[in-house]
C-alpha atoms as a PDB file:
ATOM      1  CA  UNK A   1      95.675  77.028  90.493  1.00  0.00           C
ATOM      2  CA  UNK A   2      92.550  78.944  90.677  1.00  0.00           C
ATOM      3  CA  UNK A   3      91.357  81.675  93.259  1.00  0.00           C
ATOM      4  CA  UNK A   4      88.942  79.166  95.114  1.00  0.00           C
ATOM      5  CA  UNK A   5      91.929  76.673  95.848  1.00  0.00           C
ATOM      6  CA  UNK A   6      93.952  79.824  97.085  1.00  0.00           C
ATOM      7  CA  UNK A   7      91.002  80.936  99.349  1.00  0.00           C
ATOM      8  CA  UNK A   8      90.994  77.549 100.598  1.00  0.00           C
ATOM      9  CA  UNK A   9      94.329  77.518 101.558  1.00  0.00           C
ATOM     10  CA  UNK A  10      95.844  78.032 105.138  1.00  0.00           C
ATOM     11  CA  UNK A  11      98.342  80.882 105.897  1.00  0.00           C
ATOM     12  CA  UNK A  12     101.351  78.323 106.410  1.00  0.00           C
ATOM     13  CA  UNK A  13     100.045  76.858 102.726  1.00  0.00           C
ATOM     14  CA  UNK A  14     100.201  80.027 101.085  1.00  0.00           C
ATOM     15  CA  UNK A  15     103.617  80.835 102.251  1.00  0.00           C
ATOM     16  CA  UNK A  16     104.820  77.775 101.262  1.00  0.00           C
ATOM     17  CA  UNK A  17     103.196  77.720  97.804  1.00  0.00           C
ATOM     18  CA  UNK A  18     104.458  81.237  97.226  1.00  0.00           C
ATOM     19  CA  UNK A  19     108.438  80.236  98.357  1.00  0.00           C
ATOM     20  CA  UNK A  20     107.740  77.662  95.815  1.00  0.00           C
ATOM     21  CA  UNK A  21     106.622  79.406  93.083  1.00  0.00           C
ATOM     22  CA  UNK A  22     109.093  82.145  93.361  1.00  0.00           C
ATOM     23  CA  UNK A  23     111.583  79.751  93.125  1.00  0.00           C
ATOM     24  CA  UNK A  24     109.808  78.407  89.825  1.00  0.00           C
ATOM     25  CA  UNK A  25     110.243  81.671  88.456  1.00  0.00           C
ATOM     26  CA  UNK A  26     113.948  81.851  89.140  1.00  0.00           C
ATOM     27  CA  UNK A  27     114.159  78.844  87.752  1.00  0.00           C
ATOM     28  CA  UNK A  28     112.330  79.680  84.233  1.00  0.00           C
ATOM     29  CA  UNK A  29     114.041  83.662  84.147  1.00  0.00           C
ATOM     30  CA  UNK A  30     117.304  81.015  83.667  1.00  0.00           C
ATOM     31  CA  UNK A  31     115.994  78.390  81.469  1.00  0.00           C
ATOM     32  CA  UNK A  32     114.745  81.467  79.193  1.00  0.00           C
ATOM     33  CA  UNK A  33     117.707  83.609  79.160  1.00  0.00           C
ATOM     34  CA  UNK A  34     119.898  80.143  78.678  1.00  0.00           C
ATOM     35  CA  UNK A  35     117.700  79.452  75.669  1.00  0.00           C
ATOM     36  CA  UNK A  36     116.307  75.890  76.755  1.00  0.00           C
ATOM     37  CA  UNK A  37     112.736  77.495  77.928  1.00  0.00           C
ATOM     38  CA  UNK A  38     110.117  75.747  76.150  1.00  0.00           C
ATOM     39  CA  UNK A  39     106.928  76.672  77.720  1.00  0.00           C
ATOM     40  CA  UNK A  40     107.289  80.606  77.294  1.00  0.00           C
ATOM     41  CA  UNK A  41     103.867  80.398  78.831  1.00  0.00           C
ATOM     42  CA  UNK A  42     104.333  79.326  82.144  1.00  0.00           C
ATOM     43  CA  UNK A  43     106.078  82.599  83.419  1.00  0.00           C
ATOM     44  CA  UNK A  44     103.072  84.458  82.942  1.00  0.00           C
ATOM     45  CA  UNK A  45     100.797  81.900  84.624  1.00  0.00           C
ATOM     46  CA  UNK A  46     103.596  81.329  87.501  1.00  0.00           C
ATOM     47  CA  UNK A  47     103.475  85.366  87.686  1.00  0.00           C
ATOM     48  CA  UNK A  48      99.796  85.537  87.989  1.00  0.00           C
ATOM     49  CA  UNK A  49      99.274  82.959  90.207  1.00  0.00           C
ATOM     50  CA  UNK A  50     102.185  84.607  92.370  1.00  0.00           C
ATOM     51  CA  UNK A  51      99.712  87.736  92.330  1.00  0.00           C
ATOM     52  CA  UNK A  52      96.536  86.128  93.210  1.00  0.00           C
ATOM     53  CA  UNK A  53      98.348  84.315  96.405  1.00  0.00           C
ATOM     54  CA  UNK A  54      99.782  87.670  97.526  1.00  0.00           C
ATOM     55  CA  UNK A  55      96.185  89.382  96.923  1.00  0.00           C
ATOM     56  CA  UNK A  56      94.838  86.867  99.581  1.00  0.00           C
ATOM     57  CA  UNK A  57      97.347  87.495 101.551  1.00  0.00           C
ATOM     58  CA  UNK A  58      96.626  91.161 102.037  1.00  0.00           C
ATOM     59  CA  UNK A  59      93.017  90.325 102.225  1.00  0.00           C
ATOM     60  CA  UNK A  60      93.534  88.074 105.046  1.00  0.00           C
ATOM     61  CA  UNK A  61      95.612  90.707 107.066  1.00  0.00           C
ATOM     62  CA  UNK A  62      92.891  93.520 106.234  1.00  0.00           C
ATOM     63  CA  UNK A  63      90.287  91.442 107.286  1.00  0.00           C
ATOM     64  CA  UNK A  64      92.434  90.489 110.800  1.00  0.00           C
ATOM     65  CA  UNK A  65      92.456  93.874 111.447  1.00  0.00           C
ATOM     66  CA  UNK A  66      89.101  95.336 110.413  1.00  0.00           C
ATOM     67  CA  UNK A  67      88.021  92.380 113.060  1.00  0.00           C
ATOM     68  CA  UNK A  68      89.997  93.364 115.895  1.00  0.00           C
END
């Protein structure tokens, strides 16, 4: 998932996207501490992507309140 989908999504989509993706992570933290992670990978691009949603999220709210 790329910045340009995240911009496009809604507020509701984000928050869901991010409950799932957290979630995701739990998930691999046990696959990779269990051994049976084979896409070491995919934390780090779960992890980013966590960032960038959270980024828009803040940018959202600043630019709420810098409008009102």
């Amino acid at each position: 998932m790329n910045t340009a989908d995240i911009r496009g999504m809604t507020d509701d989509q984000l928050k869901d996207e991010l409950l799932k993706l957290k979630k995701e992570q739990f998930n691999l933290r046990f696959q990779g501490a269990s051994g049976q992670l084979e896409n070491t990978a995919r934390i780090r691009q779960v992890r980013r992507t966590i960032a960038r949603i959270k980024t828009a999220q803040t940018a959202r709210t600043a630019q709420a309140k810098k409008g009102s």
